[in-house]
N, C-alpha and C. Protein backbone atom coordinates (compact mmCIF):
# COMPACT_ATOMS: atom_id res chain seq x y z
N UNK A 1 0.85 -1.17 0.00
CA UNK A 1 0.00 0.00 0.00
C UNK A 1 0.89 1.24 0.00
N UNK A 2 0.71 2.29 -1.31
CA UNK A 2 1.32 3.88 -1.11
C UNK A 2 1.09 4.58 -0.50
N UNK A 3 1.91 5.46 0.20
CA UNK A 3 1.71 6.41 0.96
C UNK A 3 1.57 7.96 0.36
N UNK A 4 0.47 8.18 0.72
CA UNK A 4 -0.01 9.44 0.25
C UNK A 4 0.33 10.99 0.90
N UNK A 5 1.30 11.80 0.52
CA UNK A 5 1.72 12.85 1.54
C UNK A 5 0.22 13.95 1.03
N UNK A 6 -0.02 14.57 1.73
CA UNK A 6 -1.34 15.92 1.76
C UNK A 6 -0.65 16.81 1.85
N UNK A 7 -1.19 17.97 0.77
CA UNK A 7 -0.36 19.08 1.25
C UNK A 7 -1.55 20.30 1.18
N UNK A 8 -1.70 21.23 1.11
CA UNK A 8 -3.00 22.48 2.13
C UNK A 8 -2.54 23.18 0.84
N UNK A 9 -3.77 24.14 1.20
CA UNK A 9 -4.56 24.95 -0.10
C UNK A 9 -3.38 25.70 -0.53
N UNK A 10 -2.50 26.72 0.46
CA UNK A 10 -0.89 27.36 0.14
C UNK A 10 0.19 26.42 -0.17
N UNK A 11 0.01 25.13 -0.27
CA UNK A 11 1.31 25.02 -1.31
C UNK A 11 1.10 24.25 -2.33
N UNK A 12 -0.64 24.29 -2.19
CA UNK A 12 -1.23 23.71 -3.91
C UNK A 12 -0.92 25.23 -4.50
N UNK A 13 -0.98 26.26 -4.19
CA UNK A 13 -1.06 27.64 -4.79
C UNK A 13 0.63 27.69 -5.23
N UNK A 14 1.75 27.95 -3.97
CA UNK A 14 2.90 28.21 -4.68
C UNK A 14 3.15 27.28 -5.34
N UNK A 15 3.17 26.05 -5.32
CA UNK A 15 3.36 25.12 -6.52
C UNK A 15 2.66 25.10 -7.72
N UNK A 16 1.74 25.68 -8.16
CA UNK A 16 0.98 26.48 -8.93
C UNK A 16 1.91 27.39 -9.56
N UNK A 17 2.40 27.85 -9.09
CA UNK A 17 2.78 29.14 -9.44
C UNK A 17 4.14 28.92 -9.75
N UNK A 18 4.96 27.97 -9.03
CA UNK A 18 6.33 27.66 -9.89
C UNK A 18 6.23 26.89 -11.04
N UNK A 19 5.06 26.02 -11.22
CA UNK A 19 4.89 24.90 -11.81
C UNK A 19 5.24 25.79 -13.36
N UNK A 20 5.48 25.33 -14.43
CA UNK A 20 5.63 25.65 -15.88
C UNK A 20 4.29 25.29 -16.58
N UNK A 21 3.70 26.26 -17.62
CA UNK A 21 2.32 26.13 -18.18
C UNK A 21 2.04 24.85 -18.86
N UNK A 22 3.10 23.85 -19.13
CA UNK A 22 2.80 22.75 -19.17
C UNK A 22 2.58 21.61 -18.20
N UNK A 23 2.23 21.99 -17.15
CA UNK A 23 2.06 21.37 -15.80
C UNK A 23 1.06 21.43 -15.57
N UNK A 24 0.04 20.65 -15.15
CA UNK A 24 -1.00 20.71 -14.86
C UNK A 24 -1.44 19.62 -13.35
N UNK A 25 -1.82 20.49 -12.40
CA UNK A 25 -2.02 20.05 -11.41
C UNK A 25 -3.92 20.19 -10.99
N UNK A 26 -4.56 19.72 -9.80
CA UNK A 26 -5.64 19.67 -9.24
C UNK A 26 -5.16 19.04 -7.95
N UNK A 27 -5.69 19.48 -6.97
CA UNK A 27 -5.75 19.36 -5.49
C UNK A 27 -7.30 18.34 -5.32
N UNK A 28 -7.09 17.41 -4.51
CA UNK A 28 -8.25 16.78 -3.98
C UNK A 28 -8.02 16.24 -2.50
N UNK A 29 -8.46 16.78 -1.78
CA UNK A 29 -8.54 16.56 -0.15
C UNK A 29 -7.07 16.98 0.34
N UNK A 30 -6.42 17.24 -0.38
CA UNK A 30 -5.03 18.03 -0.29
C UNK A 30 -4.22 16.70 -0.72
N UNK A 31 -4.80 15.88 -1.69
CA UNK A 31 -3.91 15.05 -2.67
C UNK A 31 -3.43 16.09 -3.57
N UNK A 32 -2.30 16.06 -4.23
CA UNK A 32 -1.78 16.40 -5.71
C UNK A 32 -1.86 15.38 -6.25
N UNK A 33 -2.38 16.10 -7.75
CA UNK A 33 -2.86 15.50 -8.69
C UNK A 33 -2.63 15.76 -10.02
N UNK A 34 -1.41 15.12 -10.61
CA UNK A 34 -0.83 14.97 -11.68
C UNK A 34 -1.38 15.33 -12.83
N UNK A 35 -2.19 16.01 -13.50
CA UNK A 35 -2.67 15.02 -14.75
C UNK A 35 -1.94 15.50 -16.36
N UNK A 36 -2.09 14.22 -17.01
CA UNK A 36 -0.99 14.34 -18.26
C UNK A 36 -1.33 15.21 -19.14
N UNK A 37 -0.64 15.55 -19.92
CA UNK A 37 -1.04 16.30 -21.11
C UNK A 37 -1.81 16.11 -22.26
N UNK A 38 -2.87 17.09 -22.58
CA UNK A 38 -4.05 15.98 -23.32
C UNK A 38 -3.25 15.38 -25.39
N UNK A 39 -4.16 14.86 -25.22
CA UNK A 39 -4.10 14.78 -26.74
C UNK A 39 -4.10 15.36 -28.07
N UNK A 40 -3.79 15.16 -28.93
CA UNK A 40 -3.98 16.34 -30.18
C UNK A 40 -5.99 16.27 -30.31
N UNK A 41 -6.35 15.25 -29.96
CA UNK A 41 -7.89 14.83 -30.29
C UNK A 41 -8.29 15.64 -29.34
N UNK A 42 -7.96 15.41 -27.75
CA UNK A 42 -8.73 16.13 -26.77
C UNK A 42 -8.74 17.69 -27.05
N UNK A 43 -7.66 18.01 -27.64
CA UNK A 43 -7.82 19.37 -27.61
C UNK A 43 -8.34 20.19 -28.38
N UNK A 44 -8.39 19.39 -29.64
CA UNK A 44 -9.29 19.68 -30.96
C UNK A 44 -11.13 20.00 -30.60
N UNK A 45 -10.86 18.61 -29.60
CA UNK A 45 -12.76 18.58 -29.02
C UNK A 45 -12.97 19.72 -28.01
N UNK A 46 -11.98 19.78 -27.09
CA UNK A 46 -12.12 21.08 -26.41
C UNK A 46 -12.29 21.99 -26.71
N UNK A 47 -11.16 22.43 -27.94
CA UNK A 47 -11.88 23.99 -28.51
C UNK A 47 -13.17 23.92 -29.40
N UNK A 48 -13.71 22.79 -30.42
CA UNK A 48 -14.12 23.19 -30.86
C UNK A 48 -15.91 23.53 -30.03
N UNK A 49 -15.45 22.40 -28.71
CA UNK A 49 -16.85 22.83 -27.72
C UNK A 49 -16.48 24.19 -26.80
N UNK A 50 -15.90 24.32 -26.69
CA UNK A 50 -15.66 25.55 -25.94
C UNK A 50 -15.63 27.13 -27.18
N UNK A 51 -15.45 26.62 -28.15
CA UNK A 51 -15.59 27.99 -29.48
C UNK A 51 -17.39 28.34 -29.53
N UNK A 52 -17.64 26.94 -29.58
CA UNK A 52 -18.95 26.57 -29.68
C UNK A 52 -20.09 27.50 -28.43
N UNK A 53 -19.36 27.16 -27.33
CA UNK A 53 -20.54 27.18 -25.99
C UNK A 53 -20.79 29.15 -25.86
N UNK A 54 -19.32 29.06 -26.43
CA UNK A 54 -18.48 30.84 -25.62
C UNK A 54 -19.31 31.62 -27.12
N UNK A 55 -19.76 31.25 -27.90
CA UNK A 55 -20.35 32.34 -29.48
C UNK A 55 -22.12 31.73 -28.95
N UNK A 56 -22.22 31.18 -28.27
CA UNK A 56 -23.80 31.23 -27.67
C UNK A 56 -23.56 31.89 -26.44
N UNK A 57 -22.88 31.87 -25.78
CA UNK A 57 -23.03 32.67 -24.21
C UNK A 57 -22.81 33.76 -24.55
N UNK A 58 -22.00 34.48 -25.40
CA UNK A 58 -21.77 35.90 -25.84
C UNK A 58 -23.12 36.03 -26.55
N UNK A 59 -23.63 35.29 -27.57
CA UNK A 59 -25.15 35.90 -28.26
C UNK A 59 -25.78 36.42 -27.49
N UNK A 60 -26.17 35.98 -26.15
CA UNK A 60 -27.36 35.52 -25.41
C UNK A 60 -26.60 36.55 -24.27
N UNK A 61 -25.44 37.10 -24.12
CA UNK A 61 -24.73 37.76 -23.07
C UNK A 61 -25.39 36.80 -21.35
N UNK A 62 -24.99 35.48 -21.67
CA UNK A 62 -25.20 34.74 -20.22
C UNK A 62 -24.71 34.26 -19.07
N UNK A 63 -23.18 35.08 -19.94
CA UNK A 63 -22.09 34.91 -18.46
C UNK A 63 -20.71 35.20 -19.26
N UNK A 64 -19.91 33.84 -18.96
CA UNK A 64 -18.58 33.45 -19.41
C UNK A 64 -18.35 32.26 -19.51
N UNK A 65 -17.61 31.98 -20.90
CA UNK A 65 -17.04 30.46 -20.92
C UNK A 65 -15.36 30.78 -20.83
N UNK A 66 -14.80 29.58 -20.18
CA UNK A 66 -13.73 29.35 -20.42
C UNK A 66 -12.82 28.03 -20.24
N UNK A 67 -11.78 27.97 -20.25
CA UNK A 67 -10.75 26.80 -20.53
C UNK A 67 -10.08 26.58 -19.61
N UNK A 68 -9.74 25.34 -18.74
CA UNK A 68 -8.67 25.00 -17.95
C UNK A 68 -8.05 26.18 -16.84
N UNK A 69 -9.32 26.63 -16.30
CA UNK A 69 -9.00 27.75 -15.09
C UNK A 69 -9.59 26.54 -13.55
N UNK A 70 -8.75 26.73 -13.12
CA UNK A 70 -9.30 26.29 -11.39
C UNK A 70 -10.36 26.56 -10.87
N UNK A 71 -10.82 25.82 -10.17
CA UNK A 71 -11.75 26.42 -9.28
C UNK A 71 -11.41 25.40 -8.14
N UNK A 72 -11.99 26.10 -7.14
CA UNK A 72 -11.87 26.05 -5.70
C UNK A 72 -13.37 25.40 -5.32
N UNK A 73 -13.80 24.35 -4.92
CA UNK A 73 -14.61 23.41 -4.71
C UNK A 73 -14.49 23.25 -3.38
N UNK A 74 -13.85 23.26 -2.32
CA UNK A 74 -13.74 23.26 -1.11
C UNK A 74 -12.49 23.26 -0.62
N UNK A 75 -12.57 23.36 0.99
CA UNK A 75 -10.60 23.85 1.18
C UNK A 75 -9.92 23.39 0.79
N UNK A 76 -9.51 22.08 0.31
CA UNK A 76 -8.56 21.88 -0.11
C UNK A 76 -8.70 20.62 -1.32
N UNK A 77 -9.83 21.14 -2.20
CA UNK A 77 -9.73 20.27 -3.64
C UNK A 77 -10.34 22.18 -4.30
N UNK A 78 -9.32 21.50 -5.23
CA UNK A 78 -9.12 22.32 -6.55
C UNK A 78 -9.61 21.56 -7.86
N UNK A 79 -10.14 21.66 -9.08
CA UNK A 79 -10.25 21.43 -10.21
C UNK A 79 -10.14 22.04 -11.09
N UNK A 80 -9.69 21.69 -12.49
CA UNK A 80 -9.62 22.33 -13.22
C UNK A 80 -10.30 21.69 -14.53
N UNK A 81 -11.67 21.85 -14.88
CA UNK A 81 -12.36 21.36 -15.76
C UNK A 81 -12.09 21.36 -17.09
N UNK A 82 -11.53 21.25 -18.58
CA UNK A 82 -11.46 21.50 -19.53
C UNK A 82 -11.80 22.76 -20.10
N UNK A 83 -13.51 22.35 -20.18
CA UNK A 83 -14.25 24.03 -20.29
C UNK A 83 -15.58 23.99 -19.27
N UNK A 84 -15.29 25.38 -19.35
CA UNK A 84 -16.46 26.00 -17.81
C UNK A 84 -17.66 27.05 -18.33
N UNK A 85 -18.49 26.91 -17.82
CA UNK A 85 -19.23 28.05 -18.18
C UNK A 85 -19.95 28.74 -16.55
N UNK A 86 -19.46 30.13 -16.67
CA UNK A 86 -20.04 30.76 -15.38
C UNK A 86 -21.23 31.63 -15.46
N UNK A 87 -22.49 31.59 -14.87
CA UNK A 87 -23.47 32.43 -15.50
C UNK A 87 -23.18 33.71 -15.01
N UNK A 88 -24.01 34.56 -15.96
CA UNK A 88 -23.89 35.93 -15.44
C UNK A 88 -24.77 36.54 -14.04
N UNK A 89 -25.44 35.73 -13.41
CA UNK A 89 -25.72 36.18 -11.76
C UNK A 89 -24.56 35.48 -10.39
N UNK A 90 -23.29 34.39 -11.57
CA UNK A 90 -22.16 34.49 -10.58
C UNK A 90 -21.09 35.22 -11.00
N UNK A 91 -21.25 36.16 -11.88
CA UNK A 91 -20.24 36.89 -11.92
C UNK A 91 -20.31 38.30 -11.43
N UNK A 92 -20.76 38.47 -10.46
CA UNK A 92 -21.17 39.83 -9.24
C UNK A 92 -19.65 39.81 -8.70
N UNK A 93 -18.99 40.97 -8.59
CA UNK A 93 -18.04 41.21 -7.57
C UNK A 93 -16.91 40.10 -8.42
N UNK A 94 -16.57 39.39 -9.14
CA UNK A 94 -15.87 38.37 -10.22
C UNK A 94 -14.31 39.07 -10.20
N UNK A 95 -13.54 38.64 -9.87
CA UNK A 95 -12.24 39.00 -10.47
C UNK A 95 -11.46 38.19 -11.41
N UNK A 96 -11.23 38.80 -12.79
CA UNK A 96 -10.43 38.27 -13.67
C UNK A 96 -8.86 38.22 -13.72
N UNK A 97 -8.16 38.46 -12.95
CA UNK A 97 -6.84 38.14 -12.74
C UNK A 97 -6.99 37.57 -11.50
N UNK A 98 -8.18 36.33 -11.04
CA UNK A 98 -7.72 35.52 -9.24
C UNK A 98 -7.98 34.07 -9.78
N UNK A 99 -7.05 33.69 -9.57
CA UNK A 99 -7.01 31.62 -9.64
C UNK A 99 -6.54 31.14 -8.61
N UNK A 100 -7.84 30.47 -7.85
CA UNK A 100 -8.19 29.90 -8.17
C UNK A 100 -9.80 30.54 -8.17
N UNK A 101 -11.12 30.46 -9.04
CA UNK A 101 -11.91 31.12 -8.94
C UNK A 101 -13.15 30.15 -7.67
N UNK A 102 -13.45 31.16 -6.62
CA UNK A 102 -13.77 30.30 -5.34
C UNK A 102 -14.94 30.09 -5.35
N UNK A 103 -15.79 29.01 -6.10
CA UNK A 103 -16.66 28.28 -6.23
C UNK A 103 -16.61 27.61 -7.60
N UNK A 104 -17.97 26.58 -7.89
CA UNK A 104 -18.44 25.47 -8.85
C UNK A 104 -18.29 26.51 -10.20
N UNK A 105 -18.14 25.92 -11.34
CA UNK A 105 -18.78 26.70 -11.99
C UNK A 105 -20.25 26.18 -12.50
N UNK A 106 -21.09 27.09 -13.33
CA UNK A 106 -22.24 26.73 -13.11
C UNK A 106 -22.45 25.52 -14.20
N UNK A 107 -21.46 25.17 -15.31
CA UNK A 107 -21.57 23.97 -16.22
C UNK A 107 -19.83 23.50 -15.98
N UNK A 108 -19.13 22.20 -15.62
CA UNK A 108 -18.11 22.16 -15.89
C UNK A 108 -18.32 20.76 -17.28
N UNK A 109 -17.21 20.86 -18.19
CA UNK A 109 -17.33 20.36 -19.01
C UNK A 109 -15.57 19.48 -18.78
N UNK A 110 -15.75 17.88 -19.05
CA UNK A 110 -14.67 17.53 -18.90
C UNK A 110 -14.51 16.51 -20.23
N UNK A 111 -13.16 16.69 -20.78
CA UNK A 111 -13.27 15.57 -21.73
C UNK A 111 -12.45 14.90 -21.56
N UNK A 112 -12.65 13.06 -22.05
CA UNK A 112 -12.16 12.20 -21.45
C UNK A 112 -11.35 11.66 -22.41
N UNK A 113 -10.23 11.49 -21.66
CA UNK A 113 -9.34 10.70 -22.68
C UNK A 113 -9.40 9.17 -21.88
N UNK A 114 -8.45 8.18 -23.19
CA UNK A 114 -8.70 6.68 -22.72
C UNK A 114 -7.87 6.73 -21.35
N UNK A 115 -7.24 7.58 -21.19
CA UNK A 115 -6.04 7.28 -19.50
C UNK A 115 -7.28 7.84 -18.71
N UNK A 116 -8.16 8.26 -18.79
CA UNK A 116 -8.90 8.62 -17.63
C UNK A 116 -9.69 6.89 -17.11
N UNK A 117 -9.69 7.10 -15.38
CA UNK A 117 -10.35 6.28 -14.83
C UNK A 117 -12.15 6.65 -14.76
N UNK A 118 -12.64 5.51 -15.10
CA UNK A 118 -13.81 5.49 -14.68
C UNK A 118 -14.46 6.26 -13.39
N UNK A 119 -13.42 5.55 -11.99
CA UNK A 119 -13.83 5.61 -10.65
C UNK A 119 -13.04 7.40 -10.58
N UNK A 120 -12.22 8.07 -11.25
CA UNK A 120 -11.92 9.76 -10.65
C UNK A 120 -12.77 10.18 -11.36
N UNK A 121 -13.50 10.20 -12.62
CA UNK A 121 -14.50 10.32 -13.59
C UNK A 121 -15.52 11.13 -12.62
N UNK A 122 -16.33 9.85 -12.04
CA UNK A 122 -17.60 9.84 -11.71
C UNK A 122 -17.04 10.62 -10.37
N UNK A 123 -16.42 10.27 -9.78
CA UNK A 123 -15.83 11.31 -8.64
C UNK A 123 -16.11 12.71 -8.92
N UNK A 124 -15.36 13.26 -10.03
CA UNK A 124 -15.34 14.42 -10.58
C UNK A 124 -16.48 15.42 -10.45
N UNK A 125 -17.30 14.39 -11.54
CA UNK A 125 -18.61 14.82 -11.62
C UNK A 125 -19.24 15.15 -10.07
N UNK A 126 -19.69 13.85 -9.38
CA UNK A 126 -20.26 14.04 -7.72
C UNK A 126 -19.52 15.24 -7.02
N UNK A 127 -18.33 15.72 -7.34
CA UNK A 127 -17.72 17.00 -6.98
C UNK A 127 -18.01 18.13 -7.47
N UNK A 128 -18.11 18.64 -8.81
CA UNK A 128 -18.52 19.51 -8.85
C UNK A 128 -20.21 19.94 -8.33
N UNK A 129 -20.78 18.56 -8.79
CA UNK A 129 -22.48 18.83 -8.59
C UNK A 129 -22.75 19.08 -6.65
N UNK A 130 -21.79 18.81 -5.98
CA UNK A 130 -21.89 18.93 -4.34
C UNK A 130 -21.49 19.98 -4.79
N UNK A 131 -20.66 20.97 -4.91
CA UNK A 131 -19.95 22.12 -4.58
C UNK A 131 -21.01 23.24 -5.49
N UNK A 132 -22.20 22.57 -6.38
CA UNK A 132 -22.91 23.74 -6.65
C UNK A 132 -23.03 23.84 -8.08
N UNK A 133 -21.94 23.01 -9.23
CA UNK A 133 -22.31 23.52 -10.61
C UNK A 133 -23.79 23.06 -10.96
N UNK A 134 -24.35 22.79 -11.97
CA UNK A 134 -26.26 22.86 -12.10
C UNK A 134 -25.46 21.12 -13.12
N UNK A 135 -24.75 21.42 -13.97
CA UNK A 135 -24.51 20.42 -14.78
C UNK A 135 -23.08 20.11 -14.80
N UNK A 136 -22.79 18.82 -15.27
CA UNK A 136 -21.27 18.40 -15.33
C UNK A 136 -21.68 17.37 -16.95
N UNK A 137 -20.90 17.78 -18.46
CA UNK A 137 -20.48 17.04 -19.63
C UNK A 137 -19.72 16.21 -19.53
N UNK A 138 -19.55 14.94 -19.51
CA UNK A 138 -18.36 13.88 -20.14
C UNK A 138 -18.10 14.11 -21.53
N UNK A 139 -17.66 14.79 -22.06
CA UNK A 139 -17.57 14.15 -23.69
C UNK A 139 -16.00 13.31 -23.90
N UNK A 140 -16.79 11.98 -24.80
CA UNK A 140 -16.38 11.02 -25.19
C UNK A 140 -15.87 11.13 -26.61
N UNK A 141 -14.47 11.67 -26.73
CA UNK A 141 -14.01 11.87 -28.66
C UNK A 141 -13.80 10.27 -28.84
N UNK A 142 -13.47 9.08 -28.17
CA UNK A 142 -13.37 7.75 -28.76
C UNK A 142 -14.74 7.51 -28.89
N UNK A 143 -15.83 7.88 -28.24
CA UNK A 143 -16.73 6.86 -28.38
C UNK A 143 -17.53 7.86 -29.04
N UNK A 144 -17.52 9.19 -29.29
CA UNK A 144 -18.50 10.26 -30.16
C UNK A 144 -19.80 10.13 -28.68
N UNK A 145 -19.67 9.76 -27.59
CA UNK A 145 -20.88 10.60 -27.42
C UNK A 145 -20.71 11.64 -26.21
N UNK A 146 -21.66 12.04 -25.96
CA UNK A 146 -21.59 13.02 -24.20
C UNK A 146 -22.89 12.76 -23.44
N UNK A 147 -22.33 12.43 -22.57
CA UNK A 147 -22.56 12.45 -21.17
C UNK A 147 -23.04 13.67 -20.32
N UNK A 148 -24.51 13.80 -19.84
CA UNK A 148 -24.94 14.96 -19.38
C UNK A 148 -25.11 15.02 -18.01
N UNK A 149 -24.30 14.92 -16.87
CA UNK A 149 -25.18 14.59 -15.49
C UNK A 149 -25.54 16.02 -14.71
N UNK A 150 -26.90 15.50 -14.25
CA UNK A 150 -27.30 17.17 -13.50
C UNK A 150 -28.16 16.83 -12.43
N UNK A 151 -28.99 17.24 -11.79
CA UNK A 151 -29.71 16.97 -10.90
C UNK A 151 -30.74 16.32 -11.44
N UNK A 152 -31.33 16.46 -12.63
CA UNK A 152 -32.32 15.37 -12.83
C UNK A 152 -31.85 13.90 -13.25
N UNK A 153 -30.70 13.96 -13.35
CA UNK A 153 -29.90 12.59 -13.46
C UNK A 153 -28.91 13.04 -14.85
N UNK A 154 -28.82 11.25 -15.69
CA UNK A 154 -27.62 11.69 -16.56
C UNK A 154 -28.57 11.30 -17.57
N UNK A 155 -28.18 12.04 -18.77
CA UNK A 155 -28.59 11.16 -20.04
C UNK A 155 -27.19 11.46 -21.52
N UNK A 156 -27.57 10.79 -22.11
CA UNK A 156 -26.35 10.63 -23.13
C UNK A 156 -26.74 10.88 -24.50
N UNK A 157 -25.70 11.71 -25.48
CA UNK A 157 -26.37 12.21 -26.91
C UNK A 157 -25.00 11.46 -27.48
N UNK A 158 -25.82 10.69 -28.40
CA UNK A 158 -24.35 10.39 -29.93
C UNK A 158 -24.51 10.93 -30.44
N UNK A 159 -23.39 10.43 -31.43
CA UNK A 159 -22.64 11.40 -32.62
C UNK A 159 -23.46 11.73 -33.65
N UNK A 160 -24.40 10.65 -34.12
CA UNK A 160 -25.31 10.97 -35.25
C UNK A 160 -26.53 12.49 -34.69
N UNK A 161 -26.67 12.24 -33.57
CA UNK A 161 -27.73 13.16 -32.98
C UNK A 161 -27.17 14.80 -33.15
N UNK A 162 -28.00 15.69 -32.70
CA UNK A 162 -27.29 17.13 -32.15
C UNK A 162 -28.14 16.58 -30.76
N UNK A 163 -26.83 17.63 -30.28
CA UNK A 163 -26.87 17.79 -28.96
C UNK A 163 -27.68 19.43 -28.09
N UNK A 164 -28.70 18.87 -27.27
CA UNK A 164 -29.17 20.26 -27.47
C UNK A 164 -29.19 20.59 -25.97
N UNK A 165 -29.22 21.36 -25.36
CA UNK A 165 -29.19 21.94 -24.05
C UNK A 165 -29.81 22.69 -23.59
N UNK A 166 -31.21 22.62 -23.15
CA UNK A 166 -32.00 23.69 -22.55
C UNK A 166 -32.16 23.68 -20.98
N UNK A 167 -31.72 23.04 -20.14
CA UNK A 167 -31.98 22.94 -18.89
C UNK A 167 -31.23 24.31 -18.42
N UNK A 168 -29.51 24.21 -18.71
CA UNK A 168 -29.07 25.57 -18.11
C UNK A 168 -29.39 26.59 -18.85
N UNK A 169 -30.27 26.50 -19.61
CA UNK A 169 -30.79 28.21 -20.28
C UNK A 169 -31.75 28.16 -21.12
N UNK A 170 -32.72 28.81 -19.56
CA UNK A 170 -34.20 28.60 -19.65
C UNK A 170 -34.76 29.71 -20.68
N UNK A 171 -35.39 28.90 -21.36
CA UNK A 171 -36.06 30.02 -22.57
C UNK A 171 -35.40 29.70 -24.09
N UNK A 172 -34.17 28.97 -23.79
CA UNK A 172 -33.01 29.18 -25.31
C UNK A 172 -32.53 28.01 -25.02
N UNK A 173 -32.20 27.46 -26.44
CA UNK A 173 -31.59 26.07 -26.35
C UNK A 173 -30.31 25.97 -27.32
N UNK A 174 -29.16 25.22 -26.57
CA UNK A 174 -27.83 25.50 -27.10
C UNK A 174 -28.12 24.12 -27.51
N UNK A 175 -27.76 24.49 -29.24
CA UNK A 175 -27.22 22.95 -30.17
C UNK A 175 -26.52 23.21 -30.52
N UNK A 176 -25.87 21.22 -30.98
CA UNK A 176 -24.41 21.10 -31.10
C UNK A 176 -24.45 20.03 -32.40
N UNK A 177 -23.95 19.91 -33.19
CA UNK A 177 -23.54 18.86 -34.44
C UNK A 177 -22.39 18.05 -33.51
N UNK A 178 -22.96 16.87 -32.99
CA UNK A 178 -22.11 15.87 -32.79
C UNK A 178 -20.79 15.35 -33.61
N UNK A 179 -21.57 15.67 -35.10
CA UNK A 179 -20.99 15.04 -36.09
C UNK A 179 -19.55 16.27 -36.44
N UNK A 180 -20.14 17.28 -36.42
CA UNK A 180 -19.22 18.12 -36.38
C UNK A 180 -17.91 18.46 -35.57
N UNK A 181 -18.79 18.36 -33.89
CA UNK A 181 -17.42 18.13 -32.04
C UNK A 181 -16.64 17.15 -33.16
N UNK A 182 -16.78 15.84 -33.20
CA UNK A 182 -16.01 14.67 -33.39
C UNK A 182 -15.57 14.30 -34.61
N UNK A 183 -15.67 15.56 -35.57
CA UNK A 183 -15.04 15.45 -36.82
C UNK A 183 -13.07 15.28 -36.87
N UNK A 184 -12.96 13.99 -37.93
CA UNK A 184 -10.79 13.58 -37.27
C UNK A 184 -10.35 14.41 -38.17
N UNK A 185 -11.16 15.42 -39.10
CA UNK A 185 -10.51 16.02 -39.54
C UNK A 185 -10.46 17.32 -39.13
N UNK A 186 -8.84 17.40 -38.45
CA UNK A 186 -8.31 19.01 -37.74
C UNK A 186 -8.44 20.44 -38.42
N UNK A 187 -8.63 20.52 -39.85
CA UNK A 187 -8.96 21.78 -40.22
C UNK A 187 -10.44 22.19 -40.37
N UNK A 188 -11.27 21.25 -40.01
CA UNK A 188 -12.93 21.47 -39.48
C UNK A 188 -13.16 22.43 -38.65
């Protein structure tokens, strides 16, 4: 059995802060938490859902989306979701130069590569949805689909489908060309 050293919210921060932008860390119960560098695929799917989410949240002026920023989930777990979306009644009093930002955001979006575990997965998710986000995305670029879990439970859209989203934005519904997220061709 490994032994696990804990280390507290100040030296998840200065280690943060020495760390090099190719480093990517997350705090959980004051574990450090490694995680690798994504893929040419993951990152392709990331932007093109996060290009995607951030030209509807700007239409609709409904907050902010963004990419691989921290948040602060409780004293001493940190995450850093892929892409986030914060609505615009949590961005009161908001500072844009503070990381880690100190709460859920209100959608975290995570995409999964094959090194991800099942069991930190679903963890993930049960973490952000305790700490307050409304929804948590799996998207799946091997398997083309996503994964929706929220308080009314989870449900799942493939690739042939669009993907549509009206729960976090009541009145307006965000669609998505599945076929399009999970297109292998990179100049799409």
């Amino acid at each position: 059995m490994g032994i696990t050293t804990k280390i507290s919210f100040g030296e998840f921060q200065r280690l943060q802060d020495e760390a090099d932008e190719t480093v990517r860390y997350e705090l959980d119960e004051g574990e450090l938490i490694l995680t690798p560098s994504p893929t040419p695929r993951h990152n392709l799917v990331s932007f093109r859902l996060r290009r995607a989410l951030a030209a509807f949240v700007q239409t609709h002026e409904l907050g902010m989306v963004t990419g691989e920023v921290d948040f602060r989930l409780a004293v001493n777990r940190v995450r850093k979701p892929d892409v986030a979306f914060i609505a615009k009644d949590q961005l009161e009093g908001f500072d844009l130069d503070r990381s880690p930002i100190e709460r859920a955001p209100t959608l975290a979006v995570e995409v999964i590569s094959p090194s991800n575990l099942a069991l930190d997965t679903l963890k993930k998710v049960r973490l952000y949805l305790a700490a307050g986000a409304q929804a948590v995305w799996l998207v799946y670029p091997q398997l083309k689909v996503i994964e929706i879990h929220d308080r009314e439970g989870i449900r799942g859209v493939a690739e042939q489908d669009v993907f549509v989203e009206s729960r976090l934005f009541p009145g307006i519904e965000f669609s998505l060309s599945l076929t399009a997220l999970f297109d292998d061709n990179p100049e799409h």
